[in-house]
N, C-alpha and C. Protein backbone atom coordinates (compact mmCIF):
# COMPACT_ATOMS: atom_id res chain seq x y z
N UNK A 1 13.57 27.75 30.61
CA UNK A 1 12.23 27.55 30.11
C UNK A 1 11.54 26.49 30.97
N UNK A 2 10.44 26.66 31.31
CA UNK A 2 9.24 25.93 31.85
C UNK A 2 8.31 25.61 31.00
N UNK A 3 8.26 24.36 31.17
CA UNK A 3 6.58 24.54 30.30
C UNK A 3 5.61 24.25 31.46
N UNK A 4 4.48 25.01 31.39
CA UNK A 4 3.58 24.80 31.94
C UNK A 4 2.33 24.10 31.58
N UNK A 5 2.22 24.00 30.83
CA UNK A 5 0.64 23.53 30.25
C UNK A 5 0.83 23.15 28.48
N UNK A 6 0.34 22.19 28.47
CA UNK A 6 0.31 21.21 27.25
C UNK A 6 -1.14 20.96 26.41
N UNK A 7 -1.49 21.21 25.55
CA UNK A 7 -2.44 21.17 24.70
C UNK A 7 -2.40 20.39 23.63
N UNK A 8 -3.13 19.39 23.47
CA UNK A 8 -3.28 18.65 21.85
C UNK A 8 -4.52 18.22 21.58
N UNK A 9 -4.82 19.10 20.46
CA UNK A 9 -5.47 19.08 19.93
C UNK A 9 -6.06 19.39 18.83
N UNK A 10 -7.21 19.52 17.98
CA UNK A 10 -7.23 19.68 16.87
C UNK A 10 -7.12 21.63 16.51
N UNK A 11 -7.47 21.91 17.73
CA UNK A 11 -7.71 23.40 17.90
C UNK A 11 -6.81 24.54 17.64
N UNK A 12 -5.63 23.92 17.47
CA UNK A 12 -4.07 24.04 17.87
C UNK A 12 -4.01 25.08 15.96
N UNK A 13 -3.90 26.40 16.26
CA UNK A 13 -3.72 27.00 15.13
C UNK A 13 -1.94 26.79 14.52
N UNK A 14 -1.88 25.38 13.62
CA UNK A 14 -0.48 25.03 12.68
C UNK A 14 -0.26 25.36 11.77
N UNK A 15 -1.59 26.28 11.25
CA UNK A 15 -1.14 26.61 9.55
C UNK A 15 0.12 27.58 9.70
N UNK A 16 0.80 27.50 8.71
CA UNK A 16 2.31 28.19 8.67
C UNK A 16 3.13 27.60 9.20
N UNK A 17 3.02 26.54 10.16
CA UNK A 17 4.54 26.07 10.65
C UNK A 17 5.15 25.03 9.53
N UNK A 18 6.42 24.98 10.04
CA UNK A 18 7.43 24.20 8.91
C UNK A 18 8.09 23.55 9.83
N UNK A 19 8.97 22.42 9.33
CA UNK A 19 10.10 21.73 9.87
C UNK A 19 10.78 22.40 10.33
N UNK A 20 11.39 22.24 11.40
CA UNK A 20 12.15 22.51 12.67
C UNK A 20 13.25 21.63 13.08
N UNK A 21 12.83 20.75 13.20
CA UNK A 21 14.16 19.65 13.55
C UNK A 21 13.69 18.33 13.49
N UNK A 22 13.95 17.41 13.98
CA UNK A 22 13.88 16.14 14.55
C UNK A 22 13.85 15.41 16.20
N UNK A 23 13.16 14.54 16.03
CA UNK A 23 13.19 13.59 17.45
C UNK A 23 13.55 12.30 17.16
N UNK A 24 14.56 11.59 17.48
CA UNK A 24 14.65 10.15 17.27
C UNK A 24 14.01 9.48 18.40
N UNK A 25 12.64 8.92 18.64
CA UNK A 25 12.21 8.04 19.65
C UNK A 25 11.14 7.28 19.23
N UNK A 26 10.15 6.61 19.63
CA UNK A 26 9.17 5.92 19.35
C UNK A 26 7.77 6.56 19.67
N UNK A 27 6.96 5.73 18.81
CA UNK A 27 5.53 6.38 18.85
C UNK A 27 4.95 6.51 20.36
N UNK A 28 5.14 4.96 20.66
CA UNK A 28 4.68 4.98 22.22
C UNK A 28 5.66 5.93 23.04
N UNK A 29 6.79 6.38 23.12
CA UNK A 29 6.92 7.31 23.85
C UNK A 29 6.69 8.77 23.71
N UNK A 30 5.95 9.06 22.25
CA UNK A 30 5.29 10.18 21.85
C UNK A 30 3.95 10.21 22.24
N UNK A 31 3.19 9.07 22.48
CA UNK A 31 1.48 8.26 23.38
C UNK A 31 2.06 8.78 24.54
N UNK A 32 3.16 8.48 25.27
CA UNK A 32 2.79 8.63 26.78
C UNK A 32 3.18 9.98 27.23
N UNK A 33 4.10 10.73 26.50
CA UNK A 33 4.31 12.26 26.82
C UNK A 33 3.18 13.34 25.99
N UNK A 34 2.45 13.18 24.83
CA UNK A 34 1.70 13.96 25.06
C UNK A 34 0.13 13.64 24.41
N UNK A 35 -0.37 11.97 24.48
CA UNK A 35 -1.78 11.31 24.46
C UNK A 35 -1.59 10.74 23.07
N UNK A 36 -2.72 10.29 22.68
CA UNK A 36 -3.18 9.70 20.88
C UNK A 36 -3.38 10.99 20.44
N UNK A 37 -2.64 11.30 19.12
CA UNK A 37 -2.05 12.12 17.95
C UNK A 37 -3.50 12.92 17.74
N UNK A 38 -3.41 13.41 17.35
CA UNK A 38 -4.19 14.60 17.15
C UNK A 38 -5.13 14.29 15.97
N UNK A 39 -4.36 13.83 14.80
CA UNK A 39 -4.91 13.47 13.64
C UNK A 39 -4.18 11.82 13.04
N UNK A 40 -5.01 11.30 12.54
CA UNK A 40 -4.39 9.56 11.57
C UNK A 40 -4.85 10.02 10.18
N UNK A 41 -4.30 9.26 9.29
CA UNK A 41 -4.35 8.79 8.39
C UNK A 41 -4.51 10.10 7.01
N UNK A 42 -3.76 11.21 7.52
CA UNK A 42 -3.83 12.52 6.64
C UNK A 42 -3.18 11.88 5.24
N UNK A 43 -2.69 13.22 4.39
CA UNK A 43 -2.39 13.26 3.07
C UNK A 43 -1.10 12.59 3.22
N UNK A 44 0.03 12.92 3.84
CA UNK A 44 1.30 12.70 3.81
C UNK A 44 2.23 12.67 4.46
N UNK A 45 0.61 11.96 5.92
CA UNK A 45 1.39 11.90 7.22
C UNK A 45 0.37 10.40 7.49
N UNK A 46 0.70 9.76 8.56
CA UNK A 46 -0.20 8.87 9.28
C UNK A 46 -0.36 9.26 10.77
N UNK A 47 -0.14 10.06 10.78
CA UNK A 47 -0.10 10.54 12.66
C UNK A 47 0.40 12.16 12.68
N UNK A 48 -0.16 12.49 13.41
CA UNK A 48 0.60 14.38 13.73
C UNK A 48 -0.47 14.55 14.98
N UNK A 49 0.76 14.92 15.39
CA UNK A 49 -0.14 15.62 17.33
C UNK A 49 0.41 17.59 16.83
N UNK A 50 -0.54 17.32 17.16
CA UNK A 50 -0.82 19.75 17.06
C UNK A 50 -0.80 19.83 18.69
N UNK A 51 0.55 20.72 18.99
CA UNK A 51 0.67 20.81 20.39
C UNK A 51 0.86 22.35 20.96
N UNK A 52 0.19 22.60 21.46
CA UNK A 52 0.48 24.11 22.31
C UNK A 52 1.45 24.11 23.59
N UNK A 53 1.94 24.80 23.67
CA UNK A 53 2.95 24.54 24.90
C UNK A 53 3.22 26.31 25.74
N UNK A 54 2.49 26.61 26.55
CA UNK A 54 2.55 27.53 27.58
C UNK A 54 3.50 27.32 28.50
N UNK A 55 4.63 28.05 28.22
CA UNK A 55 5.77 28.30 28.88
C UNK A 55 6.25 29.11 29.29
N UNK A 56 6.74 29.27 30.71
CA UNK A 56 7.45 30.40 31.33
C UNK A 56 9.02 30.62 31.29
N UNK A 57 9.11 32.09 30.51
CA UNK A 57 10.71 32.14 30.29
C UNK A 57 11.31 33.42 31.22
N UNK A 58 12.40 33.02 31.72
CA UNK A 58 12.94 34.13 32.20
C UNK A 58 13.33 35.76 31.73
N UNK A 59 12.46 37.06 31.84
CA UNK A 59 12.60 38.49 31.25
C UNK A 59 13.93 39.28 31.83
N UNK A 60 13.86 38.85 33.14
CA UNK A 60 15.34 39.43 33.69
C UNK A 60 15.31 38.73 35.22
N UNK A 61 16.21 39.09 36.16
CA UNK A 61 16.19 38.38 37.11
C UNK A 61 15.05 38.74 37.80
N UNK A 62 14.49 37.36 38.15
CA UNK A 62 13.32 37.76 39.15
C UNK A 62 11.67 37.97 38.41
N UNK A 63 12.02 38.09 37.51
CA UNK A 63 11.21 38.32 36.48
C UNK A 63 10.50 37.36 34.83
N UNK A 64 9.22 36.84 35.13
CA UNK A 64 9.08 36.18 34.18
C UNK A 64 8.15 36.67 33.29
N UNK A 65 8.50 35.85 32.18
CA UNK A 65 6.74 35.97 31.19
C UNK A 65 6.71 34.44 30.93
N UNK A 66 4.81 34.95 30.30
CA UNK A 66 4.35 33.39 29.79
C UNK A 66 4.09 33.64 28.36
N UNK A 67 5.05 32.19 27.50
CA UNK A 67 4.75 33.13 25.74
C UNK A 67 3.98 31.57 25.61
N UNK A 68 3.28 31.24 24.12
CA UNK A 68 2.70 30.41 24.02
C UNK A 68 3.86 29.55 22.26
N UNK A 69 3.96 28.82 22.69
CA UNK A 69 5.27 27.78 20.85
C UNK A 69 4.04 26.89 20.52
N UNK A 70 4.23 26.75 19.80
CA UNK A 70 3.40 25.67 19.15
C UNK A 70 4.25 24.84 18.40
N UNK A 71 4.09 23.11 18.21
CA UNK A 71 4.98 22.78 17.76
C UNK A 71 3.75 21.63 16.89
N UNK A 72 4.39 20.83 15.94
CA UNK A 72 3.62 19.58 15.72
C UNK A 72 4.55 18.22 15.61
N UNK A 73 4.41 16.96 15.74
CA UNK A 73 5.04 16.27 15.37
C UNK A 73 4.46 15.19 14.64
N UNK A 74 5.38 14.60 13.61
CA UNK A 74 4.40 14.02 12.10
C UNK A 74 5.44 12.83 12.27
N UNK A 75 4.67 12.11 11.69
CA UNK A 75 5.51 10.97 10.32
C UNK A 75 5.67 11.53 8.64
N UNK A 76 6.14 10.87 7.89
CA UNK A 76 6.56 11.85 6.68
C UNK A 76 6.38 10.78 5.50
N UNK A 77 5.48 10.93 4.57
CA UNK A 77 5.57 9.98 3.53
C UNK A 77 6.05 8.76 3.64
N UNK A 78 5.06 7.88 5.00
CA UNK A 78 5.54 6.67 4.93
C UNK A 78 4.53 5.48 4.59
N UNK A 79 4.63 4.39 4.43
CA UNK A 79 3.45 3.68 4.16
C UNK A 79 2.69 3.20 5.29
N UNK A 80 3.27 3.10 6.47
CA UNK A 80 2.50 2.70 7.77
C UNK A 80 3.27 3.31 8.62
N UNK A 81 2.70 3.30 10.38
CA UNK A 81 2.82 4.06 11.39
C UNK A 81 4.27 3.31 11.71
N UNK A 82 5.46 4.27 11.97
CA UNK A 82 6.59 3.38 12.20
C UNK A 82 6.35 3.55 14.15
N UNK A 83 6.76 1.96 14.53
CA UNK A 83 6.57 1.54 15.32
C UNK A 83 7.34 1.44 16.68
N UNK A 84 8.59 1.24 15.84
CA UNK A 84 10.76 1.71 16.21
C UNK A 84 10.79 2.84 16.54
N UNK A 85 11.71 3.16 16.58
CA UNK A 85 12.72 4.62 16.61
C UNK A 85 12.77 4.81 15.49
N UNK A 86 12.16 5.97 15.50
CA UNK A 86 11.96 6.73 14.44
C UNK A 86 12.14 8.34 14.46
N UNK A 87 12.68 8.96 13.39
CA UNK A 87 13.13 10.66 13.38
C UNK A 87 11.93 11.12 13.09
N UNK A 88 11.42 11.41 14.06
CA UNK A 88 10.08 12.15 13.97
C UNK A 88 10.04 13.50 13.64
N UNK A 89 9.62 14.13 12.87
CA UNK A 89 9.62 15.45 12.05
C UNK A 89 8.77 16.15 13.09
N UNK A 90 9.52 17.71 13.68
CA UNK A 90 9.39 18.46 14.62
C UNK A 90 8.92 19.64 13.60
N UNK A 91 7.68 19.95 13.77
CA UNK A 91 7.48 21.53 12.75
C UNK A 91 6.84 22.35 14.12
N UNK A 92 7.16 23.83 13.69
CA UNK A 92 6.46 24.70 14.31
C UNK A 92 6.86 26.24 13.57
N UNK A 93 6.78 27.34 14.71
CA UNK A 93 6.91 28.31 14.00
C UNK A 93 8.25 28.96 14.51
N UNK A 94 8.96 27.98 15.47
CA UNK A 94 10.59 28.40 15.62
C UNK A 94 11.36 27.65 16.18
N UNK A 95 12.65 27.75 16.12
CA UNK A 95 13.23 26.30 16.68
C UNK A 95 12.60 26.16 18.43
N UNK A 96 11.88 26.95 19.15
CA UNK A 96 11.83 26.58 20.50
C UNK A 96 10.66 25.86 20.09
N UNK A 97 9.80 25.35 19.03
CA UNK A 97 8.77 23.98 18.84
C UNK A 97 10.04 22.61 19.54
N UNK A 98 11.11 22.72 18.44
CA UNK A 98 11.91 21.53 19.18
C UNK A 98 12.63 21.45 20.29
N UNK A 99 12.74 22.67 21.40
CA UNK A 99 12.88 22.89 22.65
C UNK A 99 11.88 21.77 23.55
N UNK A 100 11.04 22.71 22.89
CA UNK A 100 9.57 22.18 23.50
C UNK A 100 9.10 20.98 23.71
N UNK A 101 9.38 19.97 22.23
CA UNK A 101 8.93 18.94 22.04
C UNK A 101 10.10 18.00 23.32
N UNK A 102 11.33 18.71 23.12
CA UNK A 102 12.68 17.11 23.39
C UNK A 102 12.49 17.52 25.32
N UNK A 103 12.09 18.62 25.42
CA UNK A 103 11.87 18.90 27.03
C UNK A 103 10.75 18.25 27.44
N UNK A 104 9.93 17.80 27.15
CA UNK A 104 8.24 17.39 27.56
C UNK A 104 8.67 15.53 27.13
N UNK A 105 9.61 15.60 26.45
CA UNK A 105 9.13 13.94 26.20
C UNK A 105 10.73 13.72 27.11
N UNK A 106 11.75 14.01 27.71
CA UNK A 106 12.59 13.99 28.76
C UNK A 106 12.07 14.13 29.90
N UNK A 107 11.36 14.82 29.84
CA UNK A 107 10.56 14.76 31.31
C UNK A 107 9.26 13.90 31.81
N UNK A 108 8.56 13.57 31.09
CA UNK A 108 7.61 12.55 30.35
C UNK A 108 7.70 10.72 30.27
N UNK A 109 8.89 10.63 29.75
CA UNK A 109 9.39 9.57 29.66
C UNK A 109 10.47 9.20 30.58
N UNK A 110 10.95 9.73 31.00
CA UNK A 110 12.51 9.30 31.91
C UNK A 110 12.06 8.78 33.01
């Protein structure tokens, strides 16, 4: 998998996605791999970035396609923005949201 192109924004169609997995890292290294969060101060989040991720996967040898994952990543019923290392709640609409997310912030951050 490749990702090619990264999107965040509010535009980012999330209705229907669910938890997926987890990220243990920090906010600022969630700021520098994919910008300031998408949304603050929601119902039962304080932060969530809505992310599109255009990626190229291998169809057979020699041969690619481009599919589009969408993933989001939240805080979860907390009282303020955790600041630490923190298990950041990975939702989308399949586990390749948390492909997506731990590949872009490894490559991003390292």
């Amino acid at each position: 998998m490749k990702i090619i192109n990264i999107t965040n924004d509010a535009s980012v169609k999330v209705t229907g996605t669910a938890l997926q997995g987890f990220i243990n890292t920090t906010y600022d290294d969630i700021v520098a791999a994919f910008g300031e969060p998408t949304y603050t101060h929601g119902d039962k989040t304080n932060v969530e970035w809505n992310l599109e991720f255009v990626i190229k996967l291998q169809d057979a040898p020699g041969s690619f396609i481009e599919e589009v994952c969408v993933a989001t990543i939240y805080d979860w019923k907390l009282h303020s923005t955790p600041s630490g290392l923190y298990n950041w709640h990975i939702g989308g609409f399949s586990n390749e949201a948390v492909e997506c997310v731990y590949s872009s912030l490894q490559q991003k951050v390292l």
